[in-house]
C-alpha atoms as a PDB file:
ATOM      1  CA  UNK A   1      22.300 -13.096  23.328  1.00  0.00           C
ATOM      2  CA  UNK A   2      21.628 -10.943  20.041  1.00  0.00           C
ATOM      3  CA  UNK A   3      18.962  -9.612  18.315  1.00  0.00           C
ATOM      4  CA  UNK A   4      18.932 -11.701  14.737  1.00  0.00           C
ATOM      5  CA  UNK A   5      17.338 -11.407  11.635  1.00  0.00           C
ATOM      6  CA  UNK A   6      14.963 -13.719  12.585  1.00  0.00           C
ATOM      7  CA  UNK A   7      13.861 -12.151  15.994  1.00  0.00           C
ATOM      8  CA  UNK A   8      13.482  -9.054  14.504  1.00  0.00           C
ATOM      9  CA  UNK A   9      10.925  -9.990  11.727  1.00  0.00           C
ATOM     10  CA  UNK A  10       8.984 -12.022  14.392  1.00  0.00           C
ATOM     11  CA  UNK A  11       8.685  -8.409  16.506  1.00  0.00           C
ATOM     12  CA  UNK A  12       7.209  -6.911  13.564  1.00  0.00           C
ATOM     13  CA  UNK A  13       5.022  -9.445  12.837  1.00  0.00           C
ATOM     14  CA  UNK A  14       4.085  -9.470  16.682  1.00  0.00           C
ATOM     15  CA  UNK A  15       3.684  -4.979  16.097  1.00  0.00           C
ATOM     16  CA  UNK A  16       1.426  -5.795  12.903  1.00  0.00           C
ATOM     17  CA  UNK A  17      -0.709  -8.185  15.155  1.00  0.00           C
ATOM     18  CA  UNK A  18      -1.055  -5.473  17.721  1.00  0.00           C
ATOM     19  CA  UNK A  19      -2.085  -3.487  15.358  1.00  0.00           C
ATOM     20  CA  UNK A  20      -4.788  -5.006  14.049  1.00  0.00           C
ATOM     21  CA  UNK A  21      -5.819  -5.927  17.895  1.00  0.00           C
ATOM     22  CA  UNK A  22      -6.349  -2.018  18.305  1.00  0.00           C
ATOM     23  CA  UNK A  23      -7.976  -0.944  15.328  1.00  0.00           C
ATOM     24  CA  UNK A  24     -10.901  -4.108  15.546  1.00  0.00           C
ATOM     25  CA  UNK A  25     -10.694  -3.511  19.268  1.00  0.00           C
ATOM     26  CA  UNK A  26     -11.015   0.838  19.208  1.00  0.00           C
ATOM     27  CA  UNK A  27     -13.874  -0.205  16.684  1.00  0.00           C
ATOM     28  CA  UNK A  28     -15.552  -2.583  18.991  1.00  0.00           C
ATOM     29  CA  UNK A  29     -15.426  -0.520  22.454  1.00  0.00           C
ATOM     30  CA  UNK A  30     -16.402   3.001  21.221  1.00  0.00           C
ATOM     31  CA  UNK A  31     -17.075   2.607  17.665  1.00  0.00           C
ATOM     32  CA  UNK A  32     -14.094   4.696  16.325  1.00  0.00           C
ATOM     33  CA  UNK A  33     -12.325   3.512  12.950  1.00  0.00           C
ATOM     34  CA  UNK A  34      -8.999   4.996  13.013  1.00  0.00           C
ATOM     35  CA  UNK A  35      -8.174   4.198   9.287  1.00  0.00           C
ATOM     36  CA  UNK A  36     -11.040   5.860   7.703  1.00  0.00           C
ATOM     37  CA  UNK A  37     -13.799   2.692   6.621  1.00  0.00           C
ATOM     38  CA  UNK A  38     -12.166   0.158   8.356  1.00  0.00           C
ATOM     39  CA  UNK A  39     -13.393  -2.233   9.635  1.00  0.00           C
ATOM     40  CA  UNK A  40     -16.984  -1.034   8.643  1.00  0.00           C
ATOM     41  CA  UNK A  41     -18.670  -3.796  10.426  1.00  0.00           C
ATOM     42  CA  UNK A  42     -18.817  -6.072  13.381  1.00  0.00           C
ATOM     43  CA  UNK A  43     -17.914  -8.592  11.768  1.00  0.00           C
ATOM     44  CA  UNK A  44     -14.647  -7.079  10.462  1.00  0.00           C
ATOM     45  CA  UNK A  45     -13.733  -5.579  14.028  1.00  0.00           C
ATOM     46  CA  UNK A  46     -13.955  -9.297  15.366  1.00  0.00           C
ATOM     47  CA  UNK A  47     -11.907 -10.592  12.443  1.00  0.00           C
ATOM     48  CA  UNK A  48      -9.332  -8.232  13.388  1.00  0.00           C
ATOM     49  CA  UNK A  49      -9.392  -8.875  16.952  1.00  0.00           C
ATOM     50  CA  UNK A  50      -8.952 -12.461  16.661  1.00  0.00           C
ATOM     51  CA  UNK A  51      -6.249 -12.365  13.788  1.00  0.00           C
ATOM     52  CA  UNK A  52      -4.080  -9.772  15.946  1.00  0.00           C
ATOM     53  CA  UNK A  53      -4.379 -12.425  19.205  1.00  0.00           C
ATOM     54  CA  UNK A  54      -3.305 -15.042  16.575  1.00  0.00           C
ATOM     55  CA  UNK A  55      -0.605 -13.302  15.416  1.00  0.00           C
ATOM     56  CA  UNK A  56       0.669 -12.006  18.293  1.00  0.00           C
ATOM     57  CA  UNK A  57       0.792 -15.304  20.179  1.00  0.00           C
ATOM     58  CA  UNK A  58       2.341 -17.312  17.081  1.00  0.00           C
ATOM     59  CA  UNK A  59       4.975 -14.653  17.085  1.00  0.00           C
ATOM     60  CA  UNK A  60       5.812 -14.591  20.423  1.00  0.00           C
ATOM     61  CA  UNK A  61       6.215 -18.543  20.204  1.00  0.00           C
ATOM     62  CA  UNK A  62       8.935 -18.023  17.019  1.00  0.00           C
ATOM     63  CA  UNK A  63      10.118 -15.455  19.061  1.00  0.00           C
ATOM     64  CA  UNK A  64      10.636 -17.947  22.371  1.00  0.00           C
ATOM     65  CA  UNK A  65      12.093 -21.035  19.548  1.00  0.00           C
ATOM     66  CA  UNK A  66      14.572 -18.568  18.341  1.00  0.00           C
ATOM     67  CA  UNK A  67      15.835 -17.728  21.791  1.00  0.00           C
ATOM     68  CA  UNK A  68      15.860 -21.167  22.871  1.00  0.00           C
ATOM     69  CA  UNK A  69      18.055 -22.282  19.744  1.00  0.00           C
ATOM     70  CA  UNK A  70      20.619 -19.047  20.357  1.00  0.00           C
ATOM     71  CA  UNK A  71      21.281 -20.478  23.810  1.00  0.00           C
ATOM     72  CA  UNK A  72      25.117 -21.236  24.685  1.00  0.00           C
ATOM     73  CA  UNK A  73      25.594 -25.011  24.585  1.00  0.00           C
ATOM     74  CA  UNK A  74      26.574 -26.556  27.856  1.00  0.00           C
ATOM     75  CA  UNK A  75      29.308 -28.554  28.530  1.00  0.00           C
ATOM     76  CA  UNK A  76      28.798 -32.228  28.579  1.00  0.00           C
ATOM     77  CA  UNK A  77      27.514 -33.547  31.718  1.00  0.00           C
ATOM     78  CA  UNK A  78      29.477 -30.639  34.322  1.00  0.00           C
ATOM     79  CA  UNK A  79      26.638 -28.493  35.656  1.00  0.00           C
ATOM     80  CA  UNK A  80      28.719 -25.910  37.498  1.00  0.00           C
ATOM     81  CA  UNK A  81      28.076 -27.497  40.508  1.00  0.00           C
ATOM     82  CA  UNK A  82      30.355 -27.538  43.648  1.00  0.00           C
ATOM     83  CA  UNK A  83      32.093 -30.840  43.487  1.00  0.00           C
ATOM     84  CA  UNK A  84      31.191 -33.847  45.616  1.00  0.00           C
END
């Protein structure tokens, strides 16, 4: 199995969701804002909290699809099995 294209840009869309999962989260649990003004509010620290869950679970899903379609094919009806 390789890393493609398409793999890759999922992982950085999966690192930008993790991203945004610290900064609302660091904002939420001791009230530090990394970047300097953001998020400013509550309500931004939750927005970024829930869109770096949703991104990081709708990239790890592309992520899973992609692997699934690079898998070998297997050979029509022959499992490997031990013959009976």
């Amino acid at each position: 199995m390789r890393l493609s294209r398409a793999i890759a840009r999922w992982m950085f869309v999966d690192l930008g969701g993790l991203a945004l999962l610290l900064l609302g989260g660091l904002w939420l649990a001791v009230d530090v804002a990394v970047v300097p003004g953001f998020p400013s509010s509550r309500v931004q620290a939750w927005f970024c909290v829930v869109l770096g869950l949703t991104l990081i679970a709708y990239a790890v899903i592309e992520m899973l699809k992609e692997f699934l379609t690079q898998r070998p094919a297997t050979s029509g009806g022959h499992d490997g099995g031990a013959d009976r």
